[in-house]
Protein backbone atom coordinates (compact mmCIF):
# COMPACT_ATOMS: atom_id res chain seq x y z
CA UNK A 1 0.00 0.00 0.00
CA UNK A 2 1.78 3.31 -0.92
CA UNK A 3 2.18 6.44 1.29
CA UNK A 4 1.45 10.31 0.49
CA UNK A 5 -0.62 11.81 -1.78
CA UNK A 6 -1.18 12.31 -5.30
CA UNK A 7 -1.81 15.38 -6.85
CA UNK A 8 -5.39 14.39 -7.61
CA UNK A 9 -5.98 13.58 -4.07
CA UNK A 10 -4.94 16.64 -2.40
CA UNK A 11 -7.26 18.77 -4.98
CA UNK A 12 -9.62 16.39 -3.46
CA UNK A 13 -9.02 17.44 0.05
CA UNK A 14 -9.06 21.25 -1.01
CA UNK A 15 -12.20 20.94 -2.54
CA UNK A 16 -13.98 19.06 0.32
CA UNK A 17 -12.31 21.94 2.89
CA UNK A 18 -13.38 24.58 0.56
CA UNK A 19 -17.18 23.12 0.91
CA UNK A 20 -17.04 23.11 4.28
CA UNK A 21 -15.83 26.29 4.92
C-alpha cells in the first residue's frame, strides 16, 4: 500500500475543505 498523496488527491481534500468552509 503506498504512502502520500497524489496530486489528484490533495485537490480532493481542497475541494472538500473549501465546501465546508
Amino acid at each position: 500500500m503506498k504512502r502520500g498523496f497524489t496530486l489528484i488527491e490533495l485537490l480532493v481534500v481542497i475541494a472538500i475543505i473549501a465546501v465546508l468552509i
